[in-house]
C-alpha atoms as a PDB file:
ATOM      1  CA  UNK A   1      -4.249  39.182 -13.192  1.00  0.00           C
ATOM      2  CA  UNK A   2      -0.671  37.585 -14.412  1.00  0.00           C
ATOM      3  CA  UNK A   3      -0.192  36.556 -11.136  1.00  0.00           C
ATOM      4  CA  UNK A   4      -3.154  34.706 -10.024  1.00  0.00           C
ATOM      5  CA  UNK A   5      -2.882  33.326 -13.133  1.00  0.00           C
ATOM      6  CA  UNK A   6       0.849  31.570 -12.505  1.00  0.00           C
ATOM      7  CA  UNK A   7      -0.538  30.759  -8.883  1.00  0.00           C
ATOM      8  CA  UNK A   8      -2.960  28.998 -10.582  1.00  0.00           C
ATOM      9  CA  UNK A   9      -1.123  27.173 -12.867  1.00  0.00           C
ATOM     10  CA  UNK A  10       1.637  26.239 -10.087  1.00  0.00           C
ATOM     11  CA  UNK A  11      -1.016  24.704  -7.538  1.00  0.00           C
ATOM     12  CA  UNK A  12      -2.302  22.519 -10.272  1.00  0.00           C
ATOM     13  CA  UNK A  13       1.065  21.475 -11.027  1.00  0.00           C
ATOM     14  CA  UNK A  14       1.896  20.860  -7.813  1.00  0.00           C
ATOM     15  CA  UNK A  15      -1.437  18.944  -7.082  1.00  0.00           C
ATOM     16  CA  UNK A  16      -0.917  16.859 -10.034  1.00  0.00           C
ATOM     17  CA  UNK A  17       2.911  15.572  -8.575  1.00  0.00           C
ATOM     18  CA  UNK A  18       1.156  14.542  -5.189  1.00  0.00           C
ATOM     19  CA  UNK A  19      -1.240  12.869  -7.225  1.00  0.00           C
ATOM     20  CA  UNK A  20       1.728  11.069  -8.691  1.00  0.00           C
ATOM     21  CA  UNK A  21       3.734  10.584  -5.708  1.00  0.00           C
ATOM     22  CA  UNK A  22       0.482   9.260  -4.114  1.00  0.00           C
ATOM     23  CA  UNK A  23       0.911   5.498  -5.949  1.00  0.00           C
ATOM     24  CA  UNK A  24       3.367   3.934  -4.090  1.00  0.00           C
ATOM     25  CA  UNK A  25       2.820   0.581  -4.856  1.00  0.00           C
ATOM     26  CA  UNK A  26       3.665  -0.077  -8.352  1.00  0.00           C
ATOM     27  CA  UNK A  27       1.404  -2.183 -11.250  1.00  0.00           C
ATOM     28  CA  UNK A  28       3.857  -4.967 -10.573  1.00  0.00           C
ATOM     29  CA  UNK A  29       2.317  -5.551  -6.782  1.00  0.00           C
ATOM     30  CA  UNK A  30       6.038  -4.531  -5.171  1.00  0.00           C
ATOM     31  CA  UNK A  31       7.386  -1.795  -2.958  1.00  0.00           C
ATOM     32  CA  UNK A  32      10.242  -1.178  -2.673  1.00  0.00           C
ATOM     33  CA  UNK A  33      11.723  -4.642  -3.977  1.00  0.00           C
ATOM     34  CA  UNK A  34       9.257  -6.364  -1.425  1.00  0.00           C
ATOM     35  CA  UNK A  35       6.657  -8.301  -2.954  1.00  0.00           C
ATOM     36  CA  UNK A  36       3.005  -7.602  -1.223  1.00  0.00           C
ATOM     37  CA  UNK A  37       1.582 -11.386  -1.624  1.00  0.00           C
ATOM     38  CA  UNK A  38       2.510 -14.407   0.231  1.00  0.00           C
ATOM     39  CA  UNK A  39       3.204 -15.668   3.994  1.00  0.00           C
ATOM     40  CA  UNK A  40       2.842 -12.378   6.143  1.00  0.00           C
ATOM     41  CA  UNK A  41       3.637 -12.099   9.477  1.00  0.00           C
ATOM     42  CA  UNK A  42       2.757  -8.923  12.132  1.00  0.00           C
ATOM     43  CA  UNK A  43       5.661  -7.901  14.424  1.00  0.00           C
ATOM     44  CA  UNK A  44       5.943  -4.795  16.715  1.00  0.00           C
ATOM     45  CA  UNK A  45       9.651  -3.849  15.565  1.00  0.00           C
ATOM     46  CA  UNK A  46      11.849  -4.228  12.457  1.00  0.00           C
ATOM     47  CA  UNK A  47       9.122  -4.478   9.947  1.00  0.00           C
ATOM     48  CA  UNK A  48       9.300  -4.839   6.089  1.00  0.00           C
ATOM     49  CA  UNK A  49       6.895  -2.600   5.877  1.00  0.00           C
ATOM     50  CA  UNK A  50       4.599  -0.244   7.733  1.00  0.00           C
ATOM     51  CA  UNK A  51       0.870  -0.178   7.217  1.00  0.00           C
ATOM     52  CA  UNK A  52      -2.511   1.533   7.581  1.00  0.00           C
ATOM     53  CA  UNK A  53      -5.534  -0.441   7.347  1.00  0.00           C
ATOM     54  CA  UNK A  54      -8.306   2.337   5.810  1.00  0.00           C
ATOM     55  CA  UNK A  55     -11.980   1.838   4.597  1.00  0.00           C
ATOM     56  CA  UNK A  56     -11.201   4.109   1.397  1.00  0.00           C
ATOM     57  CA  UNK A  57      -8.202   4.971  -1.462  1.00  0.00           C
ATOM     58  CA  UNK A  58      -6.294   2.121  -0.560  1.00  0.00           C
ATOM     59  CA  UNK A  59      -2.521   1.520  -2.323  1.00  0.00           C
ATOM     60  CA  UNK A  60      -3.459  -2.467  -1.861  1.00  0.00           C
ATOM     61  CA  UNK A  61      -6.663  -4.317  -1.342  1.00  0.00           C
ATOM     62  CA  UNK A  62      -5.605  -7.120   0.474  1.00  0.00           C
ATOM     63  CA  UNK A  63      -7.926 -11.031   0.893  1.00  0.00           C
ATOM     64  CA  UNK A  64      -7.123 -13.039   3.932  1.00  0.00           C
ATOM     65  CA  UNK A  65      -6.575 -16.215   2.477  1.00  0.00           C
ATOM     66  CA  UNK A  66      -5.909 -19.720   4.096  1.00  0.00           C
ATOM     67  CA  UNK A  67      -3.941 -21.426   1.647  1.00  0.00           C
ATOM     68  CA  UNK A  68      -2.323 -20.118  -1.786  1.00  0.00           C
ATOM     69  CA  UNK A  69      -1.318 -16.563  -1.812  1.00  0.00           C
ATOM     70  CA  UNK A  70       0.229 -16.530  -5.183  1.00  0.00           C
ATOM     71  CA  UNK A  71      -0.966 -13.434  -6.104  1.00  0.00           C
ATOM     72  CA  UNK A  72      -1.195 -10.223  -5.570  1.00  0.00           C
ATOM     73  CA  UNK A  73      -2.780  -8.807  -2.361  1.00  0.00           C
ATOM     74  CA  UNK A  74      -3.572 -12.291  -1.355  1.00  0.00           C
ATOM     75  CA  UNK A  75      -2.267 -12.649   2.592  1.00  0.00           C
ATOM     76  CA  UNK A  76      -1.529 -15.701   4.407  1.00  0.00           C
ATOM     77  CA  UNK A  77      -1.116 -14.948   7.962  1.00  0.00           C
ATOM     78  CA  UNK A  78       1.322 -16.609   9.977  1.00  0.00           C
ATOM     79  CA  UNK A  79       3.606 -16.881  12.802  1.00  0.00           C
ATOM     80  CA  UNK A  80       7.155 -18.346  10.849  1.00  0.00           C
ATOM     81  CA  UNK A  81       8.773 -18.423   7.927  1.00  0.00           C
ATOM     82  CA  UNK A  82       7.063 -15.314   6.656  1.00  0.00           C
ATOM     83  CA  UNK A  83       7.595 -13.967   3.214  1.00  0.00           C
ATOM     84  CA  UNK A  84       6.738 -10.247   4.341  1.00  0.00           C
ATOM     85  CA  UNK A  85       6.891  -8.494   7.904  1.00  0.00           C
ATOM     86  CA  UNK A  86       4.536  -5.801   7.872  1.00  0.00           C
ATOM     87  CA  UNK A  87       3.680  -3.626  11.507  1.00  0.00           C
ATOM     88  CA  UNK A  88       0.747  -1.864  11.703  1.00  0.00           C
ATOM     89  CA  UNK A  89       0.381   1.699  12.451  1.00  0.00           C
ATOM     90  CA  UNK A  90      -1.937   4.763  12.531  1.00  0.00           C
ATOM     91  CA  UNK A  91       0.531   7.280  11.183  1.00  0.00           C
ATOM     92  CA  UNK A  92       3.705   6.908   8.716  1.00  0.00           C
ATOM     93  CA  UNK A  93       2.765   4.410   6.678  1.00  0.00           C
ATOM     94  CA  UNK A  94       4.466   2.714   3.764  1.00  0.00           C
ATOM     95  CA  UNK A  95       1.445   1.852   2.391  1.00  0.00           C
ATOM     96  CA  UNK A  96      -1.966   1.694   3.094  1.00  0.00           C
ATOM     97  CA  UNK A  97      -4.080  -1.062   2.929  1.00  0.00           C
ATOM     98  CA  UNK A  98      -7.835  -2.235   2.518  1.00  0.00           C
ATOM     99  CA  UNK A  99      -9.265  -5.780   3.523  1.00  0.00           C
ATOM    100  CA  UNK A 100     -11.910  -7.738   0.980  1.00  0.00           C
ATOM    101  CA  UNK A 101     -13.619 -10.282   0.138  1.00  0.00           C
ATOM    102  CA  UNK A 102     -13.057 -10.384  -3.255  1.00  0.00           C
ATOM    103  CA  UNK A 103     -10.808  -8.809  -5.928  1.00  0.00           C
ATOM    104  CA  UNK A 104      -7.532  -8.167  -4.103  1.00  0.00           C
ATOM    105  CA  UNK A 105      -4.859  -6.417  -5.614  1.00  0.00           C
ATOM    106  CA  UNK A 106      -3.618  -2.368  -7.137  1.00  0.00           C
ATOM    107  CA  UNK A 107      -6.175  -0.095  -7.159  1.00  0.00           C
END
């Protein structure tokens, strides 16, 4: 009985840190120093970052926008003079984002 109890009490523990360690962009809209708003440009090597687009859970729910992203999650594609680099990918991702229409931003 003691020791399903501590198996118990270690697999919520551990399923609470992976909850934690889930959030990887922080309340601030960075990662890892980079900031996810602006100019963004898609390349196929050397990326700033490395991301999943998913329908559900995202770390960022990002707006296309065609002029003005100055703020968070707001994403001005474009070919130069890009504030972020981002690649996408369907495995290993820094983050993972959503698109919308509305409400962009930290989950």
């Amino acid at each position: 009985m003691r020791r399903a109890s501590i198996t118990l009490i270690l697999s919520v523990l551990l399923a609470h840190g992976n909850l934690l360690e889930a959030r990887r962009v922080g309340s601030d809209c960075m990662y890892k120093g980079k900031k996810l708003w602006g100019r963004v440009k898609v390349v196929t090597a050397f990326p700033d970052l490395r991301v999943k687009v998913v329908s559900s859970l995202p770390d960022l729910r990002v707006k296309l926008v065609d002029a003005f992203p100055d703020s968070c999650g707001k994403w001005q594609m474009v070919e130069s003079f890009a504030d972020l680099k981002v690649q996408f990918v369907d495995s290993f991702p820094d983050i993972t984002i959503e698109y919308v229409t509305a409400f962009p931003g930290v989950r």
